[in-house]
Protein backbone atom coordinates (compact mmCIF):
# COMPACT_ATOMS: atom_id res chain seq x y z
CA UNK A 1 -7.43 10.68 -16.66
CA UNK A 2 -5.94 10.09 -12.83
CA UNK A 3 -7.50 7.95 -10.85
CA UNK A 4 -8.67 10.32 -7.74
CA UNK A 5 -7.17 9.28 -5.04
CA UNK A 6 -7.93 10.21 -1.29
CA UNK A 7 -5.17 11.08 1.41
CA UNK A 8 -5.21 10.33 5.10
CA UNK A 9 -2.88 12.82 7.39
CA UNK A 10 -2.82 10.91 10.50
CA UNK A 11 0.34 13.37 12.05
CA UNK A 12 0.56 16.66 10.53
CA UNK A 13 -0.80 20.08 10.69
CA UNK A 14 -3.87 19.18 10.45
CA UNK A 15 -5.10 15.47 10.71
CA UNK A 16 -8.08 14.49 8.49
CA UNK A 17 -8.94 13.13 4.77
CA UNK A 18 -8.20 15.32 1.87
CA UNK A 19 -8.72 14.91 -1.78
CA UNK A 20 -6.35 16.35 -3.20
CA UNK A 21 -2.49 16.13 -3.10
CA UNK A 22 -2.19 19.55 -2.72
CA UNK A 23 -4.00 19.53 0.47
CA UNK A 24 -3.01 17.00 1.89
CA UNK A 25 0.79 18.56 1.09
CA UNK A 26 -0.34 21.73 2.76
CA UNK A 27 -0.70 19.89 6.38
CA UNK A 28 2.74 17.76 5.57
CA UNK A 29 5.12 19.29 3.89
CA UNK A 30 7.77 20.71 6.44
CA UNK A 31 6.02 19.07 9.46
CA UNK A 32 8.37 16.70 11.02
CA UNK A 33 7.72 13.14 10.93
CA UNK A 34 4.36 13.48 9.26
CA UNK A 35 2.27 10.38 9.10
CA UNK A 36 -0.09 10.17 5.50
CA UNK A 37 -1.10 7.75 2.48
CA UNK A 38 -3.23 7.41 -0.13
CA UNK A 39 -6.18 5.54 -0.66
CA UNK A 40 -8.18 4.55 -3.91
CA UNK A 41 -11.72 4.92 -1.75
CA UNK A 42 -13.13 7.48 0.58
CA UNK A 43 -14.49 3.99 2.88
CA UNK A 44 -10.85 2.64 2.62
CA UNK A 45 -9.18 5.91 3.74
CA UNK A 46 -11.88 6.86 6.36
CA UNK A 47 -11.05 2.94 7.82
CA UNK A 48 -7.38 3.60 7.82
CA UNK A 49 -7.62 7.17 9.85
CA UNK A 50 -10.05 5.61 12.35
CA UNK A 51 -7.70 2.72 13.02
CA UNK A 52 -4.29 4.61 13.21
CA UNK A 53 -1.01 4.90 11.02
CA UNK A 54 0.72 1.90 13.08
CA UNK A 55 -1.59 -0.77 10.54
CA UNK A 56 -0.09 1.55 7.57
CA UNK A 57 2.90 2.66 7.28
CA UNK A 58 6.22 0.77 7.37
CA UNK A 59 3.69 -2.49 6.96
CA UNK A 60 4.67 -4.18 3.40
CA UNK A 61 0.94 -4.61 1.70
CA UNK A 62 -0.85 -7.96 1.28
CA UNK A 63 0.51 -7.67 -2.42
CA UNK A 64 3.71 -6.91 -1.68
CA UNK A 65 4.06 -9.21 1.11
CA UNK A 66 2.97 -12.04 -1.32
CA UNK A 67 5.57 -10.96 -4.02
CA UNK A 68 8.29 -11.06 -1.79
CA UNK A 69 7.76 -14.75 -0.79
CA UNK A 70 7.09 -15.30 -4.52
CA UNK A 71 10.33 -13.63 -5.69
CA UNK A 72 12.18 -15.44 -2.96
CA UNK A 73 10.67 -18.64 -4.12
CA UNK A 74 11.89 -18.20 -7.40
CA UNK A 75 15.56 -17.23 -6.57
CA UNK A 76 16.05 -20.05 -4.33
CA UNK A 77 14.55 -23.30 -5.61
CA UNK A 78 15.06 -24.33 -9.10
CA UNK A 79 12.01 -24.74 -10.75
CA UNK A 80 11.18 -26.16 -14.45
CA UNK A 81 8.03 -23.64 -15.00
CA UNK A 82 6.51 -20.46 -13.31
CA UNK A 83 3.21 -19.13 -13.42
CA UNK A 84 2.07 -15.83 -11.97
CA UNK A 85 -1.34 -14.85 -11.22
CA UNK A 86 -1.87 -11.53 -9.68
CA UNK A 87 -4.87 -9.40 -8.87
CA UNK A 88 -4.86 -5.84 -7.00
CA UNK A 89 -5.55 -7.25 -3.80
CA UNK A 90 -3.76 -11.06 -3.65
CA UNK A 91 -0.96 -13.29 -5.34
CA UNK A 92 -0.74 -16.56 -5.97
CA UNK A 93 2.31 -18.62 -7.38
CA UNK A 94 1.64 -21.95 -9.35
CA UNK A 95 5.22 -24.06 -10.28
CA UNK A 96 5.83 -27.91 -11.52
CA UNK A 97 8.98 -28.88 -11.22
CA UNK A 98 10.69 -31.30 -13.61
């Protein structure tokens, strides 16, 4: 089973939280430069339309922001052993070098 997921229209037809992708399409699709995500919680998605689509979107996540720097860790300095720990909300990169 899908996880249910909620979606925050910040620009569109209609701003608000729906719970369904199908709403949320309805008040998107077609409307230009729509603002929306999706959220895993009703609290997280009701924080992120109270604060504004400027902390959301174009923003790399914590996750992904930590990845990056990993990734770019790895390509440029030679290291002897790697070991990746990563949780849904934080990463953390462990090496020893030779």
């Amino acid at each position: 089973m899908a996880k249910k997921k909620f979606y925050v229209v910040w620009v569109g037809r209609k701003p608000g939280i729906y719970s369904t992708w199908a709403e949320c399409a309805e008040q998107v699709n077609g409307f230009n430069d729509a603002k929306y995500k999706s959220f895993s919680t009703e609290a997280q998605a009701q924080t992120a339309f109270e604060s504004g689509w400027q902390d959301y979107i174009g923003r790399p996540t914590p996750l992904s922001a930590a990845t990056s720097r990993i990734t770019w860790s790895i390509q440029t300095r030679p290291m002897t052993g790697v070991d990746l720990s990563l949780s849904s909300t934080r990463a953390s990169a462990e090496t020893s070098r030779g």
